[in-house]
Protein backbone atom coordinates (compact mmCIF):
# COMPACT_ATOMS: atom_id res chain seq x y z
CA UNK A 1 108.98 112.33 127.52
CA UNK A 2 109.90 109.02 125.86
CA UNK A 3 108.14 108.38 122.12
CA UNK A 4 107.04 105.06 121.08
CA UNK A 5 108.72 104.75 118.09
CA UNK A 6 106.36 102.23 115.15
CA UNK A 7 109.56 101.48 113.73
CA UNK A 8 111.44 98.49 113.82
CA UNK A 9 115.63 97.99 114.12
CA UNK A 10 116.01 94.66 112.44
CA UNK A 11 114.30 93.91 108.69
CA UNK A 12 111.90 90.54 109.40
CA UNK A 13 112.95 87.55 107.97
CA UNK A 14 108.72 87.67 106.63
CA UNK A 15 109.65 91.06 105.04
CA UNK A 16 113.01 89.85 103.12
CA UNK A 17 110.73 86.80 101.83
CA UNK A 18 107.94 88.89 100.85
CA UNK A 19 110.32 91.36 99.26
CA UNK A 20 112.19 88.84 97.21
CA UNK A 21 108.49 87.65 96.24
CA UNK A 22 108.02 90.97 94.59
CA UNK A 23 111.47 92.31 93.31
CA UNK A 24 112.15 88.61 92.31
CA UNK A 25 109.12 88.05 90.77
CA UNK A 26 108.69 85.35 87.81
CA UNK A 27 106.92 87.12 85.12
CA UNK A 28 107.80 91.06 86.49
CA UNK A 29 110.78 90.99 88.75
CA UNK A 30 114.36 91.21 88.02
CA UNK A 31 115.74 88.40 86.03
CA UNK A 32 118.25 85.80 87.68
CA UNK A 33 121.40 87.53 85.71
CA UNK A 34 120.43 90.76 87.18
CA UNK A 35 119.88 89.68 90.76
CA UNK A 36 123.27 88.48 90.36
CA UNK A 37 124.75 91.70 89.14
CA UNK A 38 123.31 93.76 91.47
CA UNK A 39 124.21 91.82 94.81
CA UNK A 40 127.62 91.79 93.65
CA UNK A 41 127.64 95.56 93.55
CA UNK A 42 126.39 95.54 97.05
CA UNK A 43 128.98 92.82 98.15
CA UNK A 44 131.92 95.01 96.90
CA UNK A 45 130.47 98.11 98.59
CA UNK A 46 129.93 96.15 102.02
CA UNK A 47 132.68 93.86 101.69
CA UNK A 48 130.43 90.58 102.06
CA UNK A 49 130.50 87.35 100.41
CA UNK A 50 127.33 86.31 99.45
CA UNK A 51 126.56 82.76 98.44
CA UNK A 52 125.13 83.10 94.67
CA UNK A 53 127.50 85.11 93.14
CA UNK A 54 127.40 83.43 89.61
CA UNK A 55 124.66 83.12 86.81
CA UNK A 56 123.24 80.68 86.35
CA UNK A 57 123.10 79.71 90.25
CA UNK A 58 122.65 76.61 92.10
CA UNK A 59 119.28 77.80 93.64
CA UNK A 60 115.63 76.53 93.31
CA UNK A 61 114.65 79.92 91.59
CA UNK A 62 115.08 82.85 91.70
CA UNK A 63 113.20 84.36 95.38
CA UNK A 64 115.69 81.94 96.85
CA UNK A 65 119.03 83.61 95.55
CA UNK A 66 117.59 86.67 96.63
CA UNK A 67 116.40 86.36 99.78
CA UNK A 68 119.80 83.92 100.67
CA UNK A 69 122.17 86.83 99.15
CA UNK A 70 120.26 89.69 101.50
CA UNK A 71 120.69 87.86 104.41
CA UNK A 72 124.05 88.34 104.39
CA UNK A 73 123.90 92.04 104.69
CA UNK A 74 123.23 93.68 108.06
CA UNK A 75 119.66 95.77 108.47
CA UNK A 76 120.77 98.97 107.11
CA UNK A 77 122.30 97.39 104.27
CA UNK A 78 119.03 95.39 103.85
CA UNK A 79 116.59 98.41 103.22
CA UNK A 80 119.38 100.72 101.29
CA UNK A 81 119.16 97.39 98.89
CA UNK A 82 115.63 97.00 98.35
CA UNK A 83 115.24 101.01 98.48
CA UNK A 84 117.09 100.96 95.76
CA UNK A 85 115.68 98.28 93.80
CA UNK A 86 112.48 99.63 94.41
CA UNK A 87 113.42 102.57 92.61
CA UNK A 88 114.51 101.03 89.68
CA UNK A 89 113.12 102.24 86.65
CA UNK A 90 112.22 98.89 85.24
CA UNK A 91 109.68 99.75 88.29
CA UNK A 92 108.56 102.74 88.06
CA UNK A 93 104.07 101.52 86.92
CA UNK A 94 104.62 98.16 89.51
CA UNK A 95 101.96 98.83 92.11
CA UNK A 96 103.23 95.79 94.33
CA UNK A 97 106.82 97.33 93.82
CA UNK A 98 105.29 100.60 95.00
CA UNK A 99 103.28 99.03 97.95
CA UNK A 100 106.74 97.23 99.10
CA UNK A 101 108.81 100.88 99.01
CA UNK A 102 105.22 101.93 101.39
CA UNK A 103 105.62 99.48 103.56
CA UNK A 104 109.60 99.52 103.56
CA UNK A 105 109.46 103.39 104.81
CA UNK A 106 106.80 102.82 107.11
CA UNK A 107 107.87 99.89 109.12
CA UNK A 108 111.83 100.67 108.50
CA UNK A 109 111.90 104.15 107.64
CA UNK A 110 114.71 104.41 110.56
CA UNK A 111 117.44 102.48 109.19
CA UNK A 112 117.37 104.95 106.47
CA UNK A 113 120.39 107.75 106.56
CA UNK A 114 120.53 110.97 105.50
CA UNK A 115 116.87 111.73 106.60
CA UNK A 116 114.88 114.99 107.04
CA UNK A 117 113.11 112.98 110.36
CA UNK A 118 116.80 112.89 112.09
CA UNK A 119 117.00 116.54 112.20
CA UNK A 120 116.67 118.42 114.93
CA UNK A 121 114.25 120.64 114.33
CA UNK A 122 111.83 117.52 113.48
CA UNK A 123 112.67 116.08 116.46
CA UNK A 124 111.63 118.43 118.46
CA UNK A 125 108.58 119.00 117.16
CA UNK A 126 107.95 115.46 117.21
CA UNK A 127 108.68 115.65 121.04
CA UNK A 128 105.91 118.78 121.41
CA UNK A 129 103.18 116.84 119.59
CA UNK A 130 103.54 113.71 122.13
CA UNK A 131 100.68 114.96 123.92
CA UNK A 132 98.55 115.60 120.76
CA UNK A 133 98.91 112.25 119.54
CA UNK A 134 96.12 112.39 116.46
CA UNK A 135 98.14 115.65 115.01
CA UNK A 136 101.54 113.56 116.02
CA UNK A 137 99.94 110.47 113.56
CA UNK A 138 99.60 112.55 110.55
CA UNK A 139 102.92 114.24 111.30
CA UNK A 140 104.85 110.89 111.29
CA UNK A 141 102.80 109.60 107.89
CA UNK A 142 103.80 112.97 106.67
CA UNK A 143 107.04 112.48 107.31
CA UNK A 144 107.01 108.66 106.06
CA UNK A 145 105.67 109.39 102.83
CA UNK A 146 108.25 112.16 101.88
CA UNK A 147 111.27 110.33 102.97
CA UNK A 148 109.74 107.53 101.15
CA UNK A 149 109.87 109.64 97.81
CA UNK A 150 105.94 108.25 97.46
CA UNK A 151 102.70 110.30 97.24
CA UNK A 152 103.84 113.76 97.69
CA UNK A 153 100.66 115.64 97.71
CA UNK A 154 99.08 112.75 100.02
CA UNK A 155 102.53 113.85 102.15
CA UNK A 156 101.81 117.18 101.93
CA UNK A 157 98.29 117.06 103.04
CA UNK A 158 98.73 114.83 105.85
CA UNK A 159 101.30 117.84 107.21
CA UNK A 160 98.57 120.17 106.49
CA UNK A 161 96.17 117.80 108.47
CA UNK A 162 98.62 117.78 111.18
CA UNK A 163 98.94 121.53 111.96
CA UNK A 164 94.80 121.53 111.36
CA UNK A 165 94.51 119.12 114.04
CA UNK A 166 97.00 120.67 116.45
CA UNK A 167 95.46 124.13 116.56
CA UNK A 168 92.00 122.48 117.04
CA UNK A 169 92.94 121.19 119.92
CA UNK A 170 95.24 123.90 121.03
CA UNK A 171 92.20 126.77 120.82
CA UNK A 172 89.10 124.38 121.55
CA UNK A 173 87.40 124.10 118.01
CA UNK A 174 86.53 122.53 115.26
CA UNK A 175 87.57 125.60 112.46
CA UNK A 176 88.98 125.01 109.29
CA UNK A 177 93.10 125.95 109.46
CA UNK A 178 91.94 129.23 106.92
CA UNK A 179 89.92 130.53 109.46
CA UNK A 180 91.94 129.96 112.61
CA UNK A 181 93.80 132.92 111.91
CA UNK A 182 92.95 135.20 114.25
CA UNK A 183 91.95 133.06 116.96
CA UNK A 184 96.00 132.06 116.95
CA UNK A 185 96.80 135.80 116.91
CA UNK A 186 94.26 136.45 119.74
CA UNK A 187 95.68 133.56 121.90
CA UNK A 188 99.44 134.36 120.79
CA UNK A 189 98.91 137.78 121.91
CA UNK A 190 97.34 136.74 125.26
CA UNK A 191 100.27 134.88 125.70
CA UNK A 192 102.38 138.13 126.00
CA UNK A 193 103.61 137.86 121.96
CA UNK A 194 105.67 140.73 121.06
CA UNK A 195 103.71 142.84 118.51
CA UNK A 196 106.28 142.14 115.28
CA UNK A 197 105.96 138.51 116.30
CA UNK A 198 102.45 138.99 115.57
CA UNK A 199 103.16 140.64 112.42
CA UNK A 200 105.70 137.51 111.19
CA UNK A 201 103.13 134.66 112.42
CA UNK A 202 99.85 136.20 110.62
CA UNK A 203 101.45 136.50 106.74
CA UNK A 204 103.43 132.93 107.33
CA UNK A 205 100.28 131.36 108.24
CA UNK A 206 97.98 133.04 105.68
CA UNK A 207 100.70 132.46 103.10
CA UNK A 208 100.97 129.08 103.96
CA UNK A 209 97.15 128.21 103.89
CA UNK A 210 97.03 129.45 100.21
CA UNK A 211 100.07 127.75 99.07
CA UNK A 212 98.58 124.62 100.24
CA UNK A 213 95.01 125.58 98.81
CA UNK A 214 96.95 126.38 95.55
CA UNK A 215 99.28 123.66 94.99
CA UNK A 216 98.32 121.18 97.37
CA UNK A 217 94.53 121.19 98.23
CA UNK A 218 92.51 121.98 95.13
CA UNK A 219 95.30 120.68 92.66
CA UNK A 220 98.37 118.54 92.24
CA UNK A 221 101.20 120.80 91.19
CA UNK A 222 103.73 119.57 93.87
CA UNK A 223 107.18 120.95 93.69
CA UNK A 224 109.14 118.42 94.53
CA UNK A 225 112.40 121.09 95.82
CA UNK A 226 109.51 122.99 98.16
CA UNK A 227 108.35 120.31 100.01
CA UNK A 228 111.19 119.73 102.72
CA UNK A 229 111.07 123.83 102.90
CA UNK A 230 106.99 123.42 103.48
CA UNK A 231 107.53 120.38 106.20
CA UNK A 232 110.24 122.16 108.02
CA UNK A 233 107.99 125.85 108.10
CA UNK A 234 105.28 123.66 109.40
CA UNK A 235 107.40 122.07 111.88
CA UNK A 236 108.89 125.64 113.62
CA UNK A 237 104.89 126.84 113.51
CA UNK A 238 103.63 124.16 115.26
CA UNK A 239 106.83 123.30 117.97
CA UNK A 240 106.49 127.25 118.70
CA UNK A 241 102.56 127.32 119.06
CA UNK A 242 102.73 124.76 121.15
CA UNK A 243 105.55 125.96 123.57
CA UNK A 244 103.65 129.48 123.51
CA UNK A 245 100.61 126.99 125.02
CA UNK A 246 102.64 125.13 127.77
CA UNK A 247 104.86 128.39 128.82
CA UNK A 248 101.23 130.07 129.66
CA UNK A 249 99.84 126.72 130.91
């Protein structure tokens, strides 16, 4: 089964403009001498020549350097650059610089490497939930905001939401995750479960229900190191609840 994917290969010329707009903002961006520094760093890396290599530059201002400089870099180069101008610390209260990183993960959040969504376990999971599509929504804006380093609870909840919504559908209610305990156990052990497979799933799922009513839910005491453990857990809970569901179709 074949996944629309709601990301895009190539960076729009629109969202190198509007980027420059922000990072190379008059009054809050990056000054002229700094756009300058950095796009050199990224021309040695690359190996690309980029035309405004020297400050002060030949260009009408400053959104012009920078958008003329990016363009010279190929679409995985793009976002690693304003990824990591984003996360500048000059940055770090800038709202719009915060809304661009949003929108760069969302939109681009495959040209990124390294990332927790290209493993195989969340790949897989992703390819179970294709025919819950409302559970597969919040697991892909999970998955967006995490990678994107941005709202971590919000990233955290929306995984949360995700398994909610997928055992809804998979036993026919409209319960709260807490108390779809034993209707799981009732259905897993219709399903032929083996009896310490029924002993692993209850505790994980109980445990995992107060970790995210503890931390997650009811306060904002995000670990930062737990939440690609909490994701991934989530992930082998739901891919095996719903293979449990087809096998017994």
């Amino acid at each position: 089964m074949k996944l629309n994917s709601p990301f895009r290969d190539k960076l729009d010329e629109s969202f190198l403009i509007f980027s420059a707009n922000i990072l190379a903002d008059t009054n809050k961006g990056l000054s002229g001498a700094k756009i300058v520094e950095y796009f050199n760093g990224y021309a040695i890396d690359y190996g690309k020549n980029i035309p405004f290599a020297i400050y002060p530059f030949d260009a009408p201002n400053k959104r012009t350097a920078f958008v003329e400089n990016i363009r010279c870099f190929n679409s995985e180069e793009q976002f690693r650059i304003i990824k990591d101008l984003c996360d500048l610390p000059c940055f770090i209260m800038n709202d719009q610089v915060n809304n661009l990183r949003v929108k760069l993960f969302s939109r681009y959040g495959n040209l990124s490497t390294g990332r927790l969504s290209d493993t195989e376990i969340i790949q897989k999971t992703k390819h179970w939930l294709a025919d819950y599509p409302e559970a597969l929504k919040q697991y892909e804006s999970a998955l967006n905001k995490y990678e994107g380093g941005i709202f971590e609870r919000n990233a955290l909840d929306d995984i949360r939401l995700s398994f909610e919504l997928l055992v809804k559908s998979l036993l026919g209610n409209d319960k709260s995750l807490e108390n779809q305990i034993p209707g799981i156990c009732t259905q897993l052990q219709q399903f032929g479960a083996s009896k310490e497979l029924m002993n692993m799933i209850h505790p994980i799922i109980k445990y995992y229900t107060d970790f995210q009513n503890h931390h997650v839910k009811h306060s904002d005491s995000v670990n930062k190191n737990e939440m690609e453990y909490v994701i991934e857990l989530t992930s082998v809970i739901m891919k095996f609840l719903i293979k449990a569901n087809v096998g017994k179709s």
